[in-house]
PDB file of N, CA and C in Angstrom:
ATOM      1  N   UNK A   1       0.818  -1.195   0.000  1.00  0.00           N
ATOM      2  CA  UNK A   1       0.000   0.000   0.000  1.00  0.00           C
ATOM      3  C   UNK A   1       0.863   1.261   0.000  1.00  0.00           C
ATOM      4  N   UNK A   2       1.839   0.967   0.719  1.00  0.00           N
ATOM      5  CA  UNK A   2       2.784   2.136   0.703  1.00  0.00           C
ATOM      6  C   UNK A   2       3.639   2.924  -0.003  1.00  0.00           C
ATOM      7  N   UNK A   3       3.829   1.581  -1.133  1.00  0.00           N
ATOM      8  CA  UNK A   3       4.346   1.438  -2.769  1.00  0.00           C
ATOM      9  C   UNK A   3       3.336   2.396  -3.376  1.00  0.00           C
ATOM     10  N   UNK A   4       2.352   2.486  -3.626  1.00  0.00           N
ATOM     11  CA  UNK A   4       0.784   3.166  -4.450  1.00  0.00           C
ATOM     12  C   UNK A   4       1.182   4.512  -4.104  1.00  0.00           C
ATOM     13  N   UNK A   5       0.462   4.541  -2.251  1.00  0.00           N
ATOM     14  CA  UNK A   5       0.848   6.010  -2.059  1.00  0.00           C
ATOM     15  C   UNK A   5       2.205   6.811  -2.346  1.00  0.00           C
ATOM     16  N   UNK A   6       3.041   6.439  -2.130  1.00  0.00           N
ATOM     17  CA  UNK A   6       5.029   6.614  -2.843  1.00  0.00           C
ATOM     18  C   UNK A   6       4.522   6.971  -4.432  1.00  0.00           C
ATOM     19  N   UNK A   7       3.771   6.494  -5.456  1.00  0.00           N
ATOM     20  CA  UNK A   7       3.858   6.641  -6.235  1.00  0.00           C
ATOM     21  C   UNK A   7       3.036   7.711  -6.865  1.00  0.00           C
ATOM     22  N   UNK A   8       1.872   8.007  -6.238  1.00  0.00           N
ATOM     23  CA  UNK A   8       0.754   8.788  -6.032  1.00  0.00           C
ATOM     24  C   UNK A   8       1.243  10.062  -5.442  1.00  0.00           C
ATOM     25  N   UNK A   9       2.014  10.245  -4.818  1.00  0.00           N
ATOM     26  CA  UNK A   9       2.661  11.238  -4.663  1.00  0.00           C
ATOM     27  C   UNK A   9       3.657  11.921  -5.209  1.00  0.00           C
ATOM     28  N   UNK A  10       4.199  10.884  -5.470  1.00  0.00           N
ATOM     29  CA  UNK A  10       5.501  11.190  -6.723  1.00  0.00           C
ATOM     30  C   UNK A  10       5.153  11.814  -8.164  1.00  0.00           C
ATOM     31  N   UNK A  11       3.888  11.453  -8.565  1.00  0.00           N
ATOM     32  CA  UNK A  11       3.532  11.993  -9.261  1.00  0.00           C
ATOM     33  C   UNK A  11       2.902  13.343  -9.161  1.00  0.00           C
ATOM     34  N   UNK A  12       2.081  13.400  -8.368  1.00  0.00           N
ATOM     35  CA  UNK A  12       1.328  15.112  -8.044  1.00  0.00           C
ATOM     36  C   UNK A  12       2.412  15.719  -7.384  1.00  0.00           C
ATOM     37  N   UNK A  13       3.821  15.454  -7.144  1.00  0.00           N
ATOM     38  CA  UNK A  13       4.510  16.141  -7.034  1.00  0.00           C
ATOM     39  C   UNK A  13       5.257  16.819  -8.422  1.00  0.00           C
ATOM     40  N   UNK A  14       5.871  15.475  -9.265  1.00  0.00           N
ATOM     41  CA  UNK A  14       5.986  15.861 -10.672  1.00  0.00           C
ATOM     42  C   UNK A  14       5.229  16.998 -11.248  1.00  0.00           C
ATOM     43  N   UNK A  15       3.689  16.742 -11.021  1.00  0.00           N
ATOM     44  CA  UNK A  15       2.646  17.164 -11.788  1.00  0.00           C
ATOM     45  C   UNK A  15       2.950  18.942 -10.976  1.00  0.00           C
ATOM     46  N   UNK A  16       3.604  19.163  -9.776  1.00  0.00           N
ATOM     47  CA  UNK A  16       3.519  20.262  -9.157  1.00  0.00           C
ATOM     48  C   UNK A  16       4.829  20.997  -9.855  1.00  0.00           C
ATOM     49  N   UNK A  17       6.006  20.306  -9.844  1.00  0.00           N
ATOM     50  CA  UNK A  17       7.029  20.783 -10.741  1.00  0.00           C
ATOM     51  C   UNK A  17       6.623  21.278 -11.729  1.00  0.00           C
ATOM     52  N   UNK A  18       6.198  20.386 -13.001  1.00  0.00           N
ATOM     53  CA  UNK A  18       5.556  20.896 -14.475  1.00  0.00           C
ATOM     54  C   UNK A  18       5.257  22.269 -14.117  1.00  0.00           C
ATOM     55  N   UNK A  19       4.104  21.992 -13.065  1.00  0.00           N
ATOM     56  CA  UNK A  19       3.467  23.321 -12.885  1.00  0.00           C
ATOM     57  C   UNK A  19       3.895  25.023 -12.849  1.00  0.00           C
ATOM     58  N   UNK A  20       4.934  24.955 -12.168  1.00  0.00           N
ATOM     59  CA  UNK A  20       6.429  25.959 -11.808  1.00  0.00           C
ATOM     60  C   UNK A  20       7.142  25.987 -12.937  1.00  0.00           C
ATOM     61  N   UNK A  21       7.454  24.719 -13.439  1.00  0.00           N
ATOM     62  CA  UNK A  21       8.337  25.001 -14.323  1.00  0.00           C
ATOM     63  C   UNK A  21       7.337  25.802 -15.325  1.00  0.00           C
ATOM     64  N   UNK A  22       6.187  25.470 -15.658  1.00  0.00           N
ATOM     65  CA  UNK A  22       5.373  26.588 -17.069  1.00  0.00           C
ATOM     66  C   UNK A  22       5.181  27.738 -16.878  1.00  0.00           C
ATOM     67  N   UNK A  23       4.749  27.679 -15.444  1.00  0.00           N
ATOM     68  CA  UNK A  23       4.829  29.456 -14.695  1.00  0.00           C
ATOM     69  C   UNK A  23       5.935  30.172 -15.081  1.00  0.00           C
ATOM     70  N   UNK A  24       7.426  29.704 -15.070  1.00  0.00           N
ATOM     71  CA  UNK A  24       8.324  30.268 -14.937  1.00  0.00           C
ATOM     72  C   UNK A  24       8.846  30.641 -16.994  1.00  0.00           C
ATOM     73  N   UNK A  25       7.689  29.813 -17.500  1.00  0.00           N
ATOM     74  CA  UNK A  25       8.372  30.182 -19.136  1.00  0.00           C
ATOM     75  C   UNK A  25       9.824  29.831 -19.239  1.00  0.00           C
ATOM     76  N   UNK A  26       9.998  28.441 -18.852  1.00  0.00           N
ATOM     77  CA  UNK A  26      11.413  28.201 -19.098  1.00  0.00           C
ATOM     78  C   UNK A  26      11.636  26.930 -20.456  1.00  0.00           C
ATOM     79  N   UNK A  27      10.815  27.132 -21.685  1.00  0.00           N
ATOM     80  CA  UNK A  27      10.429  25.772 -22.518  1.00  0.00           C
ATOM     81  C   UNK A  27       9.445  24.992 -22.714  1.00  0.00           C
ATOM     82  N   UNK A  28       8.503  24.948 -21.772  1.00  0.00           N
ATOM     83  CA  UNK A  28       7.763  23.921 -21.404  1.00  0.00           C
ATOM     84  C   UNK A  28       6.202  24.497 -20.785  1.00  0.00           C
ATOM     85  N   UNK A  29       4.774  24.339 -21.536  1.00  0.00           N
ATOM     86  CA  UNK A  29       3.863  25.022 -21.385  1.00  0.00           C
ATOM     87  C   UNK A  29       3.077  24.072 -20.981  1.00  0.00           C
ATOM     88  N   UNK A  30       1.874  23.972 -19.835  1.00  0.00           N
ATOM     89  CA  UNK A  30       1.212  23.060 -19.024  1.00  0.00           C
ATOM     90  C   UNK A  30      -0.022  24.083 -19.467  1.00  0.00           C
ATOM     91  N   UNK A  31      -1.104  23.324 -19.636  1.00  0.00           N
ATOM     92  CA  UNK A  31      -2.560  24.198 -19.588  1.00  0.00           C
ATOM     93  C   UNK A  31      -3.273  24.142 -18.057  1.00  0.00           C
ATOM     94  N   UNK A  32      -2.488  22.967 -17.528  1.00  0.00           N
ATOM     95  CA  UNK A  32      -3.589  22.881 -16.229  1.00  0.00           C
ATOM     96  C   UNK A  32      -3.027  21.625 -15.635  1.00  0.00           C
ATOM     97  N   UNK A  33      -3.262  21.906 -14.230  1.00  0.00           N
ATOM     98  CA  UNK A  33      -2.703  20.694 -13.423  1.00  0.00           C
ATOM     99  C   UNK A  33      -2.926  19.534 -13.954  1.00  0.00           C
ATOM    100  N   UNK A  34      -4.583  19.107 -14.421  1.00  0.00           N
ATOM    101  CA  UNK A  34      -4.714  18.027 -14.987  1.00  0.00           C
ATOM    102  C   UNK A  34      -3.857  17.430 -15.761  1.00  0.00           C
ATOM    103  N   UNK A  35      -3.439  17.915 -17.102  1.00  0.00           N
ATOM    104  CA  UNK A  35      -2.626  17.610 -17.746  1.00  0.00           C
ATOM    105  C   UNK A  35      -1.014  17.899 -17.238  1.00  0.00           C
ATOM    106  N   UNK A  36      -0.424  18.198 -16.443  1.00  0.00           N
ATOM    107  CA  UNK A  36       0.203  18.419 -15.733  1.00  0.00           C
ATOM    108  C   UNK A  36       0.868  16.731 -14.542  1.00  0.00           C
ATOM    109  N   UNK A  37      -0.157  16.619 -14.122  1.00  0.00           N
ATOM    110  CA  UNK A  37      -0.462  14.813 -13.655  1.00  0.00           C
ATOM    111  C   UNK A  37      -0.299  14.071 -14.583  1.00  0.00           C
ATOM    112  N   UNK A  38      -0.762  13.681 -15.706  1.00  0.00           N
ATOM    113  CA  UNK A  38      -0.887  12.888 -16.721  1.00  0.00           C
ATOM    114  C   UNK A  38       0.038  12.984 -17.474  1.00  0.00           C
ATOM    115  N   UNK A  39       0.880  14.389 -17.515  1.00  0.00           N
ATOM    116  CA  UNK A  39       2.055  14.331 -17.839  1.00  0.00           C
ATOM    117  C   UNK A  39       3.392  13.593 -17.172  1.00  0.00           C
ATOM    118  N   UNK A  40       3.251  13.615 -15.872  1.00  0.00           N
ATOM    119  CA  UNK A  40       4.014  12.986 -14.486  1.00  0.00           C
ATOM    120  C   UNK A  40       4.108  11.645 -14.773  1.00  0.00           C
ATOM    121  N   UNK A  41       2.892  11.330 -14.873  1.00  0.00           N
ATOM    122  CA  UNK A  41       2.313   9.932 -15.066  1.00  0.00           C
ATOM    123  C   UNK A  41       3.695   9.285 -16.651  1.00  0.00           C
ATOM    124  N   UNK A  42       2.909   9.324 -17.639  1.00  0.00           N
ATOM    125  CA  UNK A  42       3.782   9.425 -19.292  1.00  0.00           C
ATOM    126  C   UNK A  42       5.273   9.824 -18.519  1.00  0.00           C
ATOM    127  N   UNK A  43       5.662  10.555 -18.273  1.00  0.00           N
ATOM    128  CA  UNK A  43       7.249  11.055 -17.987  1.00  0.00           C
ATOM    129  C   UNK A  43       8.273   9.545 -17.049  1.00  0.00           C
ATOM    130  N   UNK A  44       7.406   9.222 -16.508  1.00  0.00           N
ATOM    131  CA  UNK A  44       7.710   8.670 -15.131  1.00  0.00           C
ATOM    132  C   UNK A  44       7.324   7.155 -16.015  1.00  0.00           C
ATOM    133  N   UNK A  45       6.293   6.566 -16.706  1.00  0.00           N
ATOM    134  CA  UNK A  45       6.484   5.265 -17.578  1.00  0.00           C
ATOM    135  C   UNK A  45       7.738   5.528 -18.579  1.00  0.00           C
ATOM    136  N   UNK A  46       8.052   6.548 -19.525  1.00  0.00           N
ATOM    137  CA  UNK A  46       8.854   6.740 -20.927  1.00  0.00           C
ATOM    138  C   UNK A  46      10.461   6.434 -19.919  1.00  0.00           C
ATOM    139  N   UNK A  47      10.362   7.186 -18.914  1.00  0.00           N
ATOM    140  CA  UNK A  47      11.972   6.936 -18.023  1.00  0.00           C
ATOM    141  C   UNK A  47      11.922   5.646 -17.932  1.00  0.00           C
ATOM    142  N   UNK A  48      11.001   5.327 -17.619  1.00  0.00           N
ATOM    143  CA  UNK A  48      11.191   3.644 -16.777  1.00  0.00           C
ATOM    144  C   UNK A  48      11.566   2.910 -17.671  1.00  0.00           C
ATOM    145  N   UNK A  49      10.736   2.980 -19.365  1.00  0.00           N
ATOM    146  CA  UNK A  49      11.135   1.995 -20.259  1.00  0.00           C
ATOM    147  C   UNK A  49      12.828   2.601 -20.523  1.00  0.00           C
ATOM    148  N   UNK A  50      12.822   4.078 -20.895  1.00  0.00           N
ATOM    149  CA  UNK A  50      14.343   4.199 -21.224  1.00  0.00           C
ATOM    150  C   UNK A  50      15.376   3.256 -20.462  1.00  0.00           C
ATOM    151  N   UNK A  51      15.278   3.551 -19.157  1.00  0.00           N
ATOM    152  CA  UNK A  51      15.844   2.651 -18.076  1.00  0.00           C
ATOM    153  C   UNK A  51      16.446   1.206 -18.016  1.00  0.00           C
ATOM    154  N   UNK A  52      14.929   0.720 -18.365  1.00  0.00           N
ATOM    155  CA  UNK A  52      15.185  -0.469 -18.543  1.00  0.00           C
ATOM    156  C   UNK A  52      15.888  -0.998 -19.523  1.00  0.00           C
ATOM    157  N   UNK A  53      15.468  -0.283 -20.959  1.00  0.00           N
ATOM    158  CA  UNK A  53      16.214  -0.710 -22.290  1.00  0.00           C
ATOM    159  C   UNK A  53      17.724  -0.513 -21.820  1.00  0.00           C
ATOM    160  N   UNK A  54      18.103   0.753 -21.492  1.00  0.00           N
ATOM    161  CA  UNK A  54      19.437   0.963 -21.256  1.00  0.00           C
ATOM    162  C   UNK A  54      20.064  -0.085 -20.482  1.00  0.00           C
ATOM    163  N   UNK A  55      19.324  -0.630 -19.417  1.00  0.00           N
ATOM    164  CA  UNK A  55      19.951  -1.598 -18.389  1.00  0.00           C
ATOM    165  C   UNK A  55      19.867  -3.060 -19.436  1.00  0.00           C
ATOM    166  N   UNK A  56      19.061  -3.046 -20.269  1.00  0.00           N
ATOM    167  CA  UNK A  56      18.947  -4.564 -20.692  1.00  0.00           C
ATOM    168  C   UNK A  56      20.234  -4.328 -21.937  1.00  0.00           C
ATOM    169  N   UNK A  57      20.007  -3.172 -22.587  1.00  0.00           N
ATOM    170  CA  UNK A  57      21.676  -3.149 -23.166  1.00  0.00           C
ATOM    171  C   UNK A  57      22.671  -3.138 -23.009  1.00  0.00           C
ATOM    172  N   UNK A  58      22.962  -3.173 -21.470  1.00  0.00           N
ATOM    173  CA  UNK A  58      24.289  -3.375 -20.790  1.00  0.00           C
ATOM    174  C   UNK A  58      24.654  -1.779 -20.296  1.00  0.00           C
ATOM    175  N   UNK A  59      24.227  -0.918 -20.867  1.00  0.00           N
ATOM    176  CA  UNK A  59      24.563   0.466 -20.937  1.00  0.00           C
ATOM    177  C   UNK A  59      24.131   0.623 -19.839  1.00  0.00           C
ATOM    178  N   UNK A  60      25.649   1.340 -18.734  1.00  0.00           N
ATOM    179  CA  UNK A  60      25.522   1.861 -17.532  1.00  0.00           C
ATOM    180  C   UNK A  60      26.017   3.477 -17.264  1.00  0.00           C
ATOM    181  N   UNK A  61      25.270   4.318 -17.122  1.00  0.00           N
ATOM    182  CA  UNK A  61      26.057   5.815 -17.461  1.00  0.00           C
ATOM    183  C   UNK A  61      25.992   6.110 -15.849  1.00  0.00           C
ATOM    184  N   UNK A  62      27.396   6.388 -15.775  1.00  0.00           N
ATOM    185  CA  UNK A  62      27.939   6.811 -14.589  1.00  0.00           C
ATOM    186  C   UNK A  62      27.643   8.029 -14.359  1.00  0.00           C
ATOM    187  N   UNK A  63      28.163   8.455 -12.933  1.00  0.00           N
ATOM    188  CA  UNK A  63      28.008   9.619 -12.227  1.00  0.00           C
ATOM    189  C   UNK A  63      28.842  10.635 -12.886  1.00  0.00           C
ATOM    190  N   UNK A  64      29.118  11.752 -12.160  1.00  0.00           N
ATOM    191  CA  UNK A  64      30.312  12.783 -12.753  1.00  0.00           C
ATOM    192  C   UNK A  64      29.400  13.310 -13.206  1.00  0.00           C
ATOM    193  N   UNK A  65      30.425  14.437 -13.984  1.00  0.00           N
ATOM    194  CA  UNK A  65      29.560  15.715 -14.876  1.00  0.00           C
ATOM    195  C   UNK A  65      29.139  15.197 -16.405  1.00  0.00           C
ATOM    196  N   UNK A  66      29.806  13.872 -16.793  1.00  0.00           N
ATOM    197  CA  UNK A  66      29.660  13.773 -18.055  1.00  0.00           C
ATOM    198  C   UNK A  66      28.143  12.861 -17.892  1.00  0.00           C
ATOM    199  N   UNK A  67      28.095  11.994 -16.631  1.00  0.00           N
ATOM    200  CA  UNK A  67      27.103  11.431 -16.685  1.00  0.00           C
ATOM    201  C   UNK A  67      25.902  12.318 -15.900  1.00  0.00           C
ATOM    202  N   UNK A  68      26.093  13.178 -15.494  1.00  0.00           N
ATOM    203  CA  UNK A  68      24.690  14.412 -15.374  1.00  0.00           C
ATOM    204  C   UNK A  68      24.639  14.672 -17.097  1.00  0.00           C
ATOM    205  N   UNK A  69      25.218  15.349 -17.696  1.00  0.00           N
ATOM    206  CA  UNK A  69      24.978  15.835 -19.059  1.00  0.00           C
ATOM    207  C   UNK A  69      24.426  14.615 -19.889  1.00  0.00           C
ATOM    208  N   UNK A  70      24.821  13.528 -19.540  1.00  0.00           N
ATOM    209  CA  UNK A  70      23.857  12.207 -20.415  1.00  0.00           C
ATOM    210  C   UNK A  70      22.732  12.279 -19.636  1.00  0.00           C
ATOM    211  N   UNK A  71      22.370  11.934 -18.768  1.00  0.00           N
ATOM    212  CA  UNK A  71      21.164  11.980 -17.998  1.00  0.00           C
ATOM    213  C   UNK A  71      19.689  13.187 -18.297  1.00  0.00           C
ATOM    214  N   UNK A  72      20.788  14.567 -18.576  1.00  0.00           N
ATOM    215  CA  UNK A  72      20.173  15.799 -18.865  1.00  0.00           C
ATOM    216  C   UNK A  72      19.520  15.338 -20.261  1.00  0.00           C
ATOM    217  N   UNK A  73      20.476  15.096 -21.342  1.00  0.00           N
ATOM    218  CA  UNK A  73      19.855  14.863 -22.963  1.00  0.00           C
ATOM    219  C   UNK A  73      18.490  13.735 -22.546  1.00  0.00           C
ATOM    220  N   UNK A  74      18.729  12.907 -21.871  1.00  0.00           N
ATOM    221  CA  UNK A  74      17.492  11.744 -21.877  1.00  0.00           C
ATOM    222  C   UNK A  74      16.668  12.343 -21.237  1.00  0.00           C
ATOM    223  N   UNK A  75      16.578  13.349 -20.252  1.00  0.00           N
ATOM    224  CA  UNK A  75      15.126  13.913 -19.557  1.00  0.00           C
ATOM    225  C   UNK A  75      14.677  14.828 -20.268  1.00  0.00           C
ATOM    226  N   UNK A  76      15.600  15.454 -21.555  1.00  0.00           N
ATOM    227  CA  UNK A  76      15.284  16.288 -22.499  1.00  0.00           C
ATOM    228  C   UNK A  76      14.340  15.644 -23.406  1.00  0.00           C
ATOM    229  N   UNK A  77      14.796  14.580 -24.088  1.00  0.00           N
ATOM    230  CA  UNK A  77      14.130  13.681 -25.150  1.00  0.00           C
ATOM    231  C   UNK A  77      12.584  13.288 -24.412  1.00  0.00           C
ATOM    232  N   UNK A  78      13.137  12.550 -23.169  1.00  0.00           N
ATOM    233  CA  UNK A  78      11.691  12.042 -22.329  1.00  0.00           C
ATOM    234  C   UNK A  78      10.392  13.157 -22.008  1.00  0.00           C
ATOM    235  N   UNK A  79      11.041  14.490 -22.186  1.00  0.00           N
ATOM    236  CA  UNK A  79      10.247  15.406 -21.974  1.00  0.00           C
ATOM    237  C   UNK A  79       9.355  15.748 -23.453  1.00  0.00           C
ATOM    238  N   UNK A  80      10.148  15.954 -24.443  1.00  0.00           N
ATOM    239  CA  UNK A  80      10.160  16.009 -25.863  1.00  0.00           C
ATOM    240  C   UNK A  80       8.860  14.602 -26.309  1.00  0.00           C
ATOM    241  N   UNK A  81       9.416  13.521 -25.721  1.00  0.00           N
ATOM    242  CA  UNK A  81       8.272  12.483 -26.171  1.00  0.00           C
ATOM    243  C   UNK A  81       6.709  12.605 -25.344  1.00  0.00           C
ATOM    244  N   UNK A  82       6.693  13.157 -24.328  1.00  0.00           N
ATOM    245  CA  UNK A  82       5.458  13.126 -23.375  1.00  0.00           C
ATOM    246  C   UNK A  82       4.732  13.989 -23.850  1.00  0.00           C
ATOM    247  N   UNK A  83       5.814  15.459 -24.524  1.00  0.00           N
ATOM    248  CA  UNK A  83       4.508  16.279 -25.288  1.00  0.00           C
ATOM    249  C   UNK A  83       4.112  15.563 -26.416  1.00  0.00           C
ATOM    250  N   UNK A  84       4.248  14.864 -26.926  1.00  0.00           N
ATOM    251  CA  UNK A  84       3.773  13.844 -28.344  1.00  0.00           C
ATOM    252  C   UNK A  84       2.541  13.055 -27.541  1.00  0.00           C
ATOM    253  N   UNK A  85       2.427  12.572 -26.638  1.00  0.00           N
ATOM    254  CA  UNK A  85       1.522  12.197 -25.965  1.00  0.00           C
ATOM    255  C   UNK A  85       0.498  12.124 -25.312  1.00  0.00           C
ATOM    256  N   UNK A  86       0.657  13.834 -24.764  1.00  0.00           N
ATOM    257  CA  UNK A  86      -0.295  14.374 -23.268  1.00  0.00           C
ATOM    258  C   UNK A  86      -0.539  15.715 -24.097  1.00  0.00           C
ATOM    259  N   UNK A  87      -1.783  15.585 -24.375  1.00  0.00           N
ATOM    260  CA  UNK A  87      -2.569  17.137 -24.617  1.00  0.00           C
ATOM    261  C   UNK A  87      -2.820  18.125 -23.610  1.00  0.00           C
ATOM    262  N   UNK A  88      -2.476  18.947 -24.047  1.00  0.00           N
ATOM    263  CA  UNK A  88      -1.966  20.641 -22.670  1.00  0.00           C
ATOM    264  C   UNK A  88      -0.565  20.663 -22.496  1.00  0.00           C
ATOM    265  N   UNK A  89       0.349  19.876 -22.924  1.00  0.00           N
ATOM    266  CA  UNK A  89       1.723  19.506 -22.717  1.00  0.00           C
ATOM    267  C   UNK A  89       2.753  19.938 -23.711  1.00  0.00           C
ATOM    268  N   UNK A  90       3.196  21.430 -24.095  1.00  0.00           N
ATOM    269  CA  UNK A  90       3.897  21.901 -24.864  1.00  0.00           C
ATOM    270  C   UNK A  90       5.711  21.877 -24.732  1.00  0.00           C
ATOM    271  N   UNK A  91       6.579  21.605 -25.636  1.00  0.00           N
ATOM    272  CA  UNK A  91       7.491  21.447 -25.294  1.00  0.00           C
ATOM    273  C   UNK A  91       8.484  22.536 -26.302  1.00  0.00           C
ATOM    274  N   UNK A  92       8.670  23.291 -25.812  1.00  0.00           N
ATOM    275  CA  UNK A  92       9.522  24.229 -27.343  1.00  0.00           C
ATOM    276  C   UNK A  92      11.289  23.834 -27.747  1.00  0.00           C
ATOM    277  N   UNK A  93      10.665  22.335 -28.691  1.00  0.00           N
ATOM    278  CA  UNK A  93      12.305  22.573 -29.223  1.00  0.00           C
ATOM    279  C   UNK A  93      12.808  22.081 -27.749  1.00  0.00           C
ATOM    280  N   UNK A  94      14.206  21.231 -28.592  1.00  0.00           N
ATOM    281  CA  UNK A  94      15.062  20.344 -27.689  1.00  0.00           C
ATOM    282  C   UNK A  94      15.982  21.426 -26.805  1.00  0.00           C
ATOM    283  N   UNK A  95      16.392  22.653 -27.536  1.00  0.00           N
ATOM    284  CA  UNK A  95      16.646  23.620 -26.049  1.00  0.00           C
ATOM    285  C   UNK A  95      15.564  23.823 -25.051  1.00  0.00           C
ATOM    286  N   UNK A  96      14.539  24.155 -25.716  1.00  0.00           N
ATOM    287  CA  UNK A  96      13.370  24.033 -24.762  1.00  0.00           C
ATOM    288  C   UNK A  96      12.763  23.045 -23.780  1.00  0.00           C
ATOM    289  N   UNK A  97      13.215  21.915 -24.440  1.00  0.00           N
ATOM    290  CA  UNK A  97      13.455  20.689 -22.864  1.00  0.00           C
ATOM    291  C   UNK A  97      14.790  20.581 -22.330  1.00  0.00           C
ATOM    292  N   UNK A  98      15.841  20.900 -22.784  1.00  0.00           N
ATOM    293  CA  UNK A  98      16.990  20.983 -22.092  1.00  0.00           C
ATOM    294  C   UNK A  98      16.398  22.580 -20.563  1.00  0.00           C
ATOM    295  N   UNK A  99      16.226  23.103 -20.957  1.00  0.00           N
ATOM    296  CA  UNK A  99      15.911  24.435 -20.274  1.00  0.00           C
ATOM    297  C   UNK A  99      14.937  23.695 -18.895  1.00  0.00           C
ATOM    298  N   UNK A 100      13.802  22.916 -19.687  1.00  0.00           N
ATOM    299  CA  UNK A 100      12.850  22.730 -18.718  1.00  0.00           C
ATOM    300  C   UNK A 100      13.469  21.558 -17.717  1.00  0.00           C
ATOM    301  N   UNK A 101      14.186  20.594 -18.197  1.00  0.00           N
ATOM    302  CA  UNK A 101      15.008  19.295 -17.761  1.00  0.00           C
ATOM    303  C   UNK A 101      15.918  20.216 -16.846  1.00  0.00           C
ATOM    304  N   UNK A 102      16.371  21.220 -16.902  1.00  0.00           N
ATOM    305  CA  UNK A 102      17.593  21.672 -15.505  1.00  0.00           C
ATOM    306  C   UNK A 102      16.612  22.084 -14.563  1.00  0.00           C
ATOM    307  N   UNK A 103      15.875  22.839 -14.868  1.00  0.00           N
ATOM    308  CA  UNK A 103      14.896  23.620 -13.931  1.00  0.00           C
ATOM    309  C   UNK A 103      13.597  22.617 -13.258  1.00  0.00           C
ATOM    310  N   UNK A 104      13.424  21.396 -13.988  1.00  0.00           N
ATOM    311  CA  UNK A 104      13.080  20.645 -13.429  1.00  0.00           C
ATOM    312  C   UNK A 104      13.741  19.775 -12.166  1.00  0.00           C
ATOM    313  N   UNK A 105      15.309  19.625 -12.525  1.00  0.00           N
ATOM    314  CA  UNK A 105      16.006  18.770 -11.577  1.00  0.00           C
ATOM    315  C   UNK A 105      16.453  20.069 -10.436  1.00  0.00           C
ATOM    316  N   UNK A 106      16.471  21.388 -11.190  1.00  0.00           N
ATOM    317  CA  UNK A 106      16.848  21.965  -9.550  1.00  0.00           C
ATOM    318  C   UNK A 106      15.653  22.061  -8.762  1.00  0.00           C
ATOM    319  N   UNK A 107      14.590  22.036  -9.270  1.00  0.00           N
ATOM    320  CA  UNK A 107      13.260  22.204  -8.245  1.00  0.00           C
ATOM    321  C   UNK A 107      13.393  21.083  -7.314  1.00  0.00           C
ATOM    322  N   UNK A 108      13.627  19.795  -7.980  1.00  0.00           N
ATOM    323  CA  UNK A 108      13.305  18.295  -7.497  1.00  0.00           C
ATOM    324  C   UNK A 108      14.922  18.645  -5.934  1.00  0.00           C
ATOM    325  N   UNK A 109      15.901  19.030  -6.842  1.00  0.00           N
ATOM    326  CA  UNK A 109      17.104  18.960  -5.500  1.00  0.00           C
ATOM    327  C   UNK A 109      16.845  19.801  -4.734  1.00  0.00           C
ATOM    328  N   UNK A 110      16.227  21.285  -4.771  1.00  0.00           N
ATOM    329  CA  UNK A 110      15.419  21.988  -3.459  1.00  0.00           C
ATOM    330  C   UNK A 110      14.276  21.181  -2.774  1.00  0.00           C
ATOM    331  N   UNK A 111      13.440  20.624  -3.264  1.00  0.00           N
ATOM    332  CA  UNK A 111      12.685  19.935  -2.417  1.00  0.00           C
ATOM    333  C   UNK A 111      12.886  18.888  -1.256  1.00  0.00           C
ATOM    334  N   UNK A 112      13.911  18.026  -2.465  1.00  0.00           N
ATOM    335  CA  UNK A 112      14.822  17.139  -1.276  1.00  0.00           C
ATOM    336  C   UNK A 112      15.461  17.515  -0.342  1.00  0.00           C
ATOM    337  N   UNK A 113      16.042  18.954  -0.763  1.00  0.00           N
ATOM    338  CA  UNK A 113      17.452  19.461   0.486  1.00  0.00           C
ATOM    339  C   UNK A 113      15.843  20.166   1.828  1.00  0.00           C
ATOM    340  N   UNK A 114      14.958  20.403   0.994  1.00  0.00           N
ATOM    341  CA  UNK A 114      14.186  21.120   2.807  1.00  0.00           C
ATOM    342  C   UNK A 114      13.245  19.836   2.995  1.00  0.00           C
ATOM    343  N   UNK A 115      12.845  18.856   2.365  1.00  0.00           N
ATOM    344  CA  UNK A 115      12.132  18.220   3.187  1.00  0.00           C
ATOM    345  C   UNK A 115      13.328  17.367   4.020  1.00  0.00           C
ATOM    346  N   UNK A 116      15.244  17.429   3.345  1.00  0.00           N
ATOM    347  CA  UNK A 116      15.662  16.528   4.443  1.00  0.00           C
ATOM    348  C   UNK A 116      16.087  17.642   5.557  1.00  0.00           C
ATOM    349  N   UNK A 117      15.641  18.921   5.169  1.00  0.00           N
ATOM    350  CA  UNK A 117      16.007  19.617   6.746  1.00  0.00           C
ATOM    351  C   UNK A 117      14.701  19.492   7.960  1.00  0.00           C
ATOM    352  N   UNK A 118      13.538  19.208   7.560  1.00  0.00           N
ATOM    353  CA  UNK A 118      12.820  18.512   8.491  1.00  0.00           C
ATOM    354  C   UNK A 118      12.931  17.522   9.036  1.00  0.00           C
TER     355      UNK A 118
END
């Protein structure tokens, strides 16, 4: 049960990122929370398959700066494919998910750094 809720949250949190990130006009245009969720949702399956393919190809991309900058291009693309998917879900151009993909991961590392100061 705890697995569901973990995941249920993970997502309307996603879906809360999107949200900020469209506010902020950094690439990436959300019409509405709804689609916003459903985007979370699509983002969070397209990683998982990337993931997996990568792991079933042997392909392991390490840490460091070179493996943030690989990591960055695939949340770019993954972002790029979800607008193909999720209506309300605009993506401008692969700078335009590169843009939204940083500002997405610094939201996600502020959240972590104050919920671990509680």
């Amino acid at each position: 049960m705890s697995l569901i809720i973990s995941v249920i949250v993970g997502a309307i949190l996603l879906g809360l990122v999107l949200m900020v990130v469209s506010r902020l006009k950094l690439g990436l245009e959300v019409s509405g929370f709804g689609p916003a969720f459903i985007a979370a949702i699509v983002i969070a399956v397209i990683s998982g398959v990337v993931i997996w393919l990568l792991g079933l190809l042997g392909i392991s991309i390490g840490g460091g700066f070179i493996g943030a900058l690989v990591w960055l291009v695939i949340s770019a693309v993954v972002l790029m494919f979800a607008d193909r998917f999720v209506k309300g879900l605009v993506v401008k151009g692969f700078t335009g998910a590169l843009v939204a993909a940083i500002a997405i991961a610094v939201l996600y590392w502020l959240i972590n750094w104050v919920v671990a100061l509680l």
